[in-house]
N, C-alpha and C. Protein backbone atom coordinates (compact mmCIF):
# COMPACT_ATOMS: atom_id res chain seq x y z
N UNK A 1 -4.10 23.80 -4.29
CA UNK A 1 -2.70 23.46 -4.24
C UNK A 1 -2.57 21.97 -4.53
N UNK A 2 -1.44 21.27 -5.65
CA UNK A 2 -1.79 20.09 -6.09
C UNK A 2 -0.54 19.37 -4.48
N UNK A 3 0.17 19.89 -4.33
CA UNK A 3 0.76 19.15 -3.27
C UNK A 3 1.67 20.28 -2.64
N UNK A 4 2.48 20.29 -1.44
CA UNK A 4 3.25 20.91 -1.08
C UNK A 4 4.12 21.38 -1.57
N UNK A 5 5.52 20.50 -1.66
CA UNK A 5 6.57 20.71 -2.12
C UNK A 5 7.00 20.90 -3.78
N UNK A 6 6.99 21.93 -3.80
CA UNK A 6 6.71 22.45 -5.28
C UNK A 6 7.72 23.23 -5.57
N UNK A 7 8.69 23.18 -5.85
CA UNK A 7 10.03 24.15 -5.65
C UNK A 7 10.37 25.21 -7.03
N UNK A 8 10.17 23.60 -7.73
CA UNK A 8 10.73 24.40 -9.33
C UNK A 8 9.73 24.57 -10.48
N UNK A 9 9.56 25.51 -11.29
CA UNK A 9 8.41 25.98 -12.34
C UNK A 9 9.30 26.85 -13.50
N UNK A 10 8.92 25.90 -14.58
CA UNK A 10 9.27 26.30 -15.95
C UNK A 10 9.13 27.75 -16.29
N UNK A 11 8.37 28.38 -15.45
CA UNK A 11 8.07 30.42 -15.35
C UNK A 11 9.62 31.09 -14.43
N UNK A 12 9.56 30.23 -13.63
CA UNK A 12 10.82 30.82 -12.43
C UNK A 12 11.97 30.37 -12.40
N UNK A 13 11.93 29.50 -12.85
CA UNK A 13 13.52 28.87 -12.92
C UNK A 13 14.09 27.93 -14.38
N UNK A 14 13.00 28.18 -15.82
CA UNK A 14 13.40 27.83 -16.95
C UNK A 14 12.85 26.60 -16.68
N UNK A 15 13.12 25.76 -16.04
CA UNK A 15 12.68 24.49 -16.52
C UNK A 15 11.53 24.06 -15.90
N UNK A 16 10.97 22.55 -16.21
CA UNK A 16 9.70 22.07 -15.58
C UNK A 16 10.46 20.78 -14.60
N UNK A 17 9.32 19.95 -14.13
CA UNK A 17 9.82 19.03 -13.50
C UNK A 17 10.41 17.93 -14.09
N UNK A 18 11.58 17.28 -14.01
CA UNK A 18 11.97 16.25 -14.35
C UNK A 18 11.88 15.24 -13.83
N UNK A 19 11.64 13.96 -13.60
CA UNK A 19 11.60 12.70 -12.78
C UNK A 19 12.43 11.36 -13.79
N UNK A 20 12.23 10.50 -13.19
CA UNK A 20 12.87 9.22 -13.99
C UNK A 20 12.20 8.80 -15.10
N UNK A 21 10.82 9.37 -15.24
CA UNK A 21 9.81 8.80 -15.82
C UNK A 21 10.24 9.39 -17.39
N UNK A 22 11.11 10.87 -17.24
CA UNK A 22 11.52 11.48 -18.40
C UNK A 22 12.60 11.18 -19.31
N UNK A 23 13.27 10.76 -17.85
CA UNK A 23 14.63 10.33 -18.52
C UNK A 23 14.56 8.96 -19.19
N UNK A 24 13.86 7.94 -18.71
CA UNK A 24 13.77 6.56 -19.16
C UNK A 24 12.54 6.96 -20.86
N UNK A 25 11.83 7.83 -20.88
CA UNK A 25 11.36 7.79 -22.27
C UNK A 25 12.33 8.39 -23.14
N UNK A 26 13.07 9.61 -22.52
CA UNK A 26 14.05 9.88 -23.67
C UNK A 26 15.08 8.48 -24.27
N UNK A 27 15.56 8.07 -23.28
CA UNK A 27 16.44 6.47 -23.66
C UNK A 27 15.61 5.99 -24.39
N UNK A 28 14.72 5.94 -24.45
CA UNK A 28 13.57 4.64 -24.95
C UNK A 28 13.27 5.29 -26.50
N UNK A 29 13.36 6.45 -26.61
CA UNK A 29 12.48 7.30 -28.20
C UNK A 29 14.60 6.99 -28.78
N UNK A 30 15.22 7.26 -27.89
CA UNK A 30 17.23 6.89 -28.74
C UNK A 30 17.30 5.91 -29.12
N UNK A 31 16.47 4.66 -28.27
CA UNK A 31 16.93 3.54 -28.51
C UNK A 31 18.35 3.39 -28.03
N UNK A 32 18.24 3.58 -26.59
CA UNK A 32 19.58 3.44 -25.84
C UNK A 32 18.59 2.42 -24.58
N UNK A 33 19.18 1.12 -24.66
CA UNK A 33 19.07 0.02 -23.71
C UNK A 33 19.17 0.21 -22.54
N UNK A 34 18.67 0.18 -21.10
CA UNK A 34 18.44 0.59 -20.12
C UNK A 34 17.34 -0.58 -18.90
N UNK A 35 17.86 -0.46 -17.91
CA UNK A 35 17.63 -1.79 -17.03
C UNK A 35 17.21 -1.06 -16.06
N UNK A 36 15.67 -0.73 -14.98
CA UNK A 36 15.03 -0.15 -14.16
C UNK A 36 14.58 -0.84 -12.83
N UNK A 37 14.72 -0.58 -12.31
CA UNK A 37 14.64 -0.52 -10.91
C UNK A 37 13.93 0.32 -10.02
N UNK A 38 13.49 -0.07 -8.50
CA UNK A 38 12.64 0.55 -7.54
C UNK A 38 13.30 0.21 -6.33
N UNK A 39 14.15 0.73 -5.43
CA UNK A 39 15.06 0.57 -4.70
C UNK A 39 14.12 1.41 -3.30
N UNK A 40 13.68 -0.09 -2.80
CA UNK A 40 12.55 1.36 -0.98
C UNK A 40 13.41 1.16 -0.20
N UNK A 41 13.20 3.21 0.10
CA UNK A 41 13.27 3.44 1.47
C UNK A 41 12.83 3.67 2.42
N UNK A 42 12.89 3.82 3.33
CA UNK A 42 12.04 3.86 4.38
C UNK A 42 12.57 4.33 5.57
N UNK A 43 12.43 5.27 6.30
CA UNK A 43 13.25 5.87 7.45
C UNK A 43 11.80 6.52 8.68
N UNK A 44 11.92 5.50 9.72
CA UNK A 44 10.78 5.90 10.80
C UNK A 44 11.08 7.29 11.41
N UNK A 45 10.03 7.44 11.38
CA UNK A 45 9.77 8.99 11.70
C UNK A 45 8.42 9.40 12.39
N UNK A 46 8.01 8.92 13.14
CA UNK A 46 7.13 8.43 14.16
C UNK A 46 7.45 9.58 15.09
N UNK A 47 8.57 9.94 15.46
CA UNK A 47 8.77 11.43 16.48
C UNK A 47 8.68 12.17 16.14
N UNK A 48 8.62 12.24 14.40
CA UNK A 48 8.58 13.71 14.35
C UNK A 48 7.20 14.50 14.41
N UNK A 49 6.14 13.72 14.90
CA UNK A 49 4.78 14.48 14.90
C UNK A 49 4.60 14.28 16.54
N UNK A 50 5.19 14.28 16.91
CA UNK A 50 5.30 13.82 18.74
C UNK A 50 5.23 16.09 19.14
N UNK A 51 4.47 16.31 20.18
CA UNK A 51 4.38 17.39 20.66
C UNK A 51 5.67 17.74 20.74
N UNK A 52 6.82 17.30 21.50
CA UNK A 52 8.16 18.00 21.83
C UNK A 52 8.61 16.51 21.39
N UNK A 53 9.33 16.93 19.70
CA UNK A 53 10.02 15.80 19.05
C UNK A 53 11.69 15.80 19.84
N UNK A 54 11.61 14.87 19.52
CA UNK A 54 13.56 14.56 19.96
C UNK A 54 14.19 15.41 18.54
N UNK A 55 15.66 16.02 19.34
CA UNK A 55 16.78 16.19 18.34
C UNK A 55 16.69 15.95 16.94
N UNK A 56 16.77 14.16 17.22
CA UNK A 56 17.29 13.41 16.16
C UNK A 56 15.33 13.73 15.19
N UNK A 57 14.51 13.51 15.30
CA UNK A 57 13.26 13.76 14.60
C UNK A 57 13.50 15.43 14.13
N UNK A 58 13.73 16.21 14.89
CA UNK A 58 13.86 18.02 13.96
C UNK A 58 14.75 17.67 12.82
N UNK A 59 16.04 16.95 13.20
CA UNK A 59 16.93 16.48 12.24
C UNK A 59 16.38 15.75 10.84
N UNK A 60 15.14 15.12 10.89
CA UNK A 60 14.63 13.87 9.94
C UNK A 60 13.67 15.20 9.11
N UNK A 61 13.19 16.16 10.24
CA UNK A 61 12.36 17.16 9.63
C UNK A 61 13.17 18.29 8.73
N UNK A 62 14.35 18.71 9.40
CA UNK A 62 15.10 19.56 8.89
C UNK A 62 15.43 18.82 7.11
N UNK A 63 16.05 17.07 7.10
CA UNK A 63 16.27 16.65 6.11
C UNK A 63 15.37 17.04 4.99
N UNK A 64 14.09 16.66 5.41
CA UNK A 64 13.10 16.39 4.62
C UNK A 64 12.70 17.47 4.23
N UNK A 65 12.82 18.79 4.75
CA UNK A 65 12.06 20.08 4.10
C UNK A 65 13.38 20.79 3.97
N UNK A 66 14.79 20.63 3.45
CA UNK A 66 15.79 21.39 3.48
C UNK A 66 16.40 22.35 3.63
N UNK A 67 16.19 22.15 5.15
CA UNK A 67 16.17 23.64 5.65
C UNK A 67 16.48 23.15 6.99
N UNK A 68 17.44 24.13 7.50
CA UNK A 68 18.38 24.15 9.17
C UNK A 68 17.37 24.27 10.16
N UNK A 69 17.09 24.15 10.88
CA UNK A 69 16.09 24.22 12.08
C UNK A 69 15.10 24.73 11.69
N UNK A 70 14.13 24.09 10.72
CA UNK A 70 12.85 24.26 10.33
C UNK A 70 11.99 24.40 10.98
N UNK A 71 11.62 23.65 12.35
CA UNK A 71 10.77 23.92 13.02
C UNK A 71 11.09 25.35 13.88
N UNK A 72 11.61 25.62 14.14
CA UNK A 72 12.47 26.78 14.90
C UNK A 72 12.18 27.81 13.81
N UNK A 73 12.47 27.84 12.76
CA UNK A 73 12.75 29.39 11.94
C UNK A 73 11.03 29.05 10.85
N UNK A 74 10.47 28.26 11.02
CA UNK A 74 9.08 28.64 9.68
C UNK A 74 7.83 28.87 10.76
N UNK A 75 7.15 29.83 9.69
CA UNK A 75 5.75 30.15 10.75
C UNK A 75 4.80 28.64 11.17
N UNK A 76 3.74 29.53 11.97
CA UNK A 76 2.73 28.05 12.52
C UNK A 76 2.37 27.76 11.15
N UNK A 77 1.89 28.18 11.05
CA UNK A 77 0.98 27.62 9.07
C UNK A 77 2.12 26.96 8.55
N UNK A 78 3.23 27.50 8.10
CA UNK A 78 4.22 26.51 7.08
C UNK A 78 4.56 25.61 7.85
N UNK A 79 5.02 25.67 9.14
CA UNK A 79 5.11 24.43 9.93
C UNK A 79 4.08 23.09 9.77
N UNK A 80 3.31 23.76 9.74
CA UNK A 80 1.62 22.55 10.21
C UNK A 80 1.35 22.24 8.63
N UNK A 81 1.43 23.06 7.87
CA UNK A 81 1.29 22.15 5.88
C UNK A 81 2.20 21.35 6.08
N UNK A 82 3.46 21.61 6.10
CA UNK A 82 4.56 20.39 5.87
C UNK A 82 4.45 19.17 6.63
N UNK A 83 3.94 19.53 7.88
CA UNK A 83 3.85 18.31 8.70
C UNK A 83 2.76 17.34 8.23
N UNK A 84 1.71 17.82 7.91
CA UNK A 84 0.73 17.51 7.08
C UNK A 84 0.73 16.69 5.83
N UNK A 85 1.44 17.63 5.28
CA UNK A 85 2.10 17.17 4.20
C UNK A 85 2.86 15.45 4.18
N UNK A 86 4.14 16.10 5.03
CA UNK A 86 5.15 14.95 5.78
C UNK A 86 4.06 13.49 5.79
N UNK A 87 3.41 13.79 6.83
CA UNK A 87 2.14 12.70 6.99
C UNK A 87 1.29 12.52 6.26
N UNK A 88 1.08 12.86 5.28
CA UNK A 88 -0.08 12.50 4.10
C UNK A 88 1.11 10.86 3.42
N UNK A 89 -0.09 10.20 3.01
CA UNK A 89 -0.10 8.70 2.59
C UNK A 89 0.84 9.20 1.06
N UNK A 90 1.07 10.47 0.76
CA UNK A 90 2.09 10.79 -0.10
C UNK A 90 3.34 10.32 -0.02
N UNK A 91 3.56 10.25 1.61
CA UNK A 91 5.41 10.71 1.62
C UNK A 91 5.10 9.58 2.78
N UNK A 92 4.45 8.83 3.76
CA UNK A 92 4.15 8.29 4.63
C UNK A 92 3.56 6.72 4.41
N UNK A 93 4.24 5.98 4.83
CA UNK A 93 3.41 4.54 5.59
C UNK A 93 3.17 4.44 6.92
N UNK A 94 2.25 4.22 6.98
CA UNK A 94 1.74 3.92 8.22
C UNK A 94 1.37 2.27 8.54
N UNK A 95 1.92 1.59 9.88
CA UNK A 95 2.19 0.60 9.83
C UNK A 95 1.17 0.22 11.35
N UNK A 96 0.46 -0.94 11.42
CA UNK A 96 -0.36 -1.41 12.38
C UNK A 96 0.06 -0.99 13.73
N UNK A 97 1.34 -0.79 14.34
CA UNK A 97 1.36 -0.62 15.04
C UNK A 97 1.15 1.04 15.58
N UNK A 98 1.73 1.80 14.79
CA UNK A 98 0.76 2.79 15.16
C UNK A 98 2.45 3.50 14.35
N UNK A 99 3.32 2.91 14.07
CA UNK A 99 4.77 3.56 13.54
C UNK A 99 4.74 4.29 12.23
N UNK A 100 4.96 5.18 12.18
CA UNK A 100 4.87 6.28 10.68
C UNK A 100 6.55 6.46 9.93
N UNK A 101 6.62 5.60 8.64
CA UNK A 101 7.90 5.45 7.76
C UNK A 101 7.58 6.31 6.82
N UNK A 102 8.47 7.32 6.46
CA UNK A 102 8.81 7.86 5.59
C UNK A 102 9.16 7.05 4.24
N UNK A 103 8.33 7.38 3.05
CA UNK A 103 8.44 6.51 1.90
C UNK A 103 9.82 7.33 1.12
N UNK A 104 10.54 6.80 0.75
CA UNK A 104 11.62 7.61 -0.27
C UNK A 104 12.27 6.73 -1.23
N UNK A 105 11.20 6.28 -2.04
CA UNK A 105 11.38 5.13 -3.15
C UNK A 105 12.53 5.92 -4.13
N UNK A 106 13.73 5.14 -4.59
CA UNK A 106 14.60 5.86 -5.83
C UNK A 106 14.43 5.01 -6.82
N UNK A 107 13.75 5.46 -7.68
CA UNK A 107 13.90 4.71 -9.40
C UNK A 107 15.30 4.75 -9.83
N UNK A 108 16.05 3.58 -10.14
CA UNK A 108 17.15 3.64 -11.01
C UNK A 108 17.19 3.32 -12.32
N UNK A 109 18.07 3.42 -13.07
CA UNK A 109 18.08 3.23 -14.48
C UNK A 109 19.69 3.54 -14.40
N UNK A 110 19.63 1.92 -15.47
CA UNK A 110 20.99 1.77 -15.81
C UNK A 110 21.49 1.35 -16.85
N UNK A 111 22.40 2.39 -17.49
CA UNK A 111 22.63 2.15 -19.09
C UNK A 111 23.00 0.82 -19.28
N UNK A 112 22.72 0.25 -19.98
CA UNK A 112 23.59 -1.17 -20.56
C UNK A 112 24.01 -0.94 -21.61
């Protein structure tokens, strides 16, 4: 499995993955001018791997795997990949003190 969250496939739903990386070469092969950016986010999330997370952490979990009371309605296994997942140096910083930030970098691009 190359990573978790894998939603969409050019077999099941027509298309493949798109990212910024596609859209900024198509501009670039038009020759349409364009100004890029890396805008971090970062949202602590340090409870949500806590044995009995708070509210507000199911909430950060629910965000992140889009889905209503995720921990509540997915089996042990899909529960424990995602969390896994969640916490892999993929989607995660981990900071000296022992605090775990959710990475959610947005590439922008802006026509000029």
């Amino acid at each position: 499995m190359r990573e978790f969250p894998k939603l969409g496939s050019k077999s099941n739903f027509g298309f493949s993955d798109v990212d910024i990386s596609h859209v900024r070469r198509h501009f670039d092969d038009a020759g349409i001018a364009h100004c890029d950016s890396l805008i971090p986010i970062r949202v602590e999330m340090t409870d949500c791997f806590a044995d009995t997370p708070s509210p507000e952490a199911d909430l950060l979990i629910d965000f992140a795997a889009h889905c209503i009371d995720f921990r509540k309605n997915s089996d042990d296994q899909l529960r424990d990949r995602f969390l896994k997942f969640l916490g892999s140096d993929k989607c995660t910083e981990k900071r000296g003190d022992g605090r775990r930030y959710f990475r959610g970098d947005w590439g922008v691009t802006v026509v000029q």
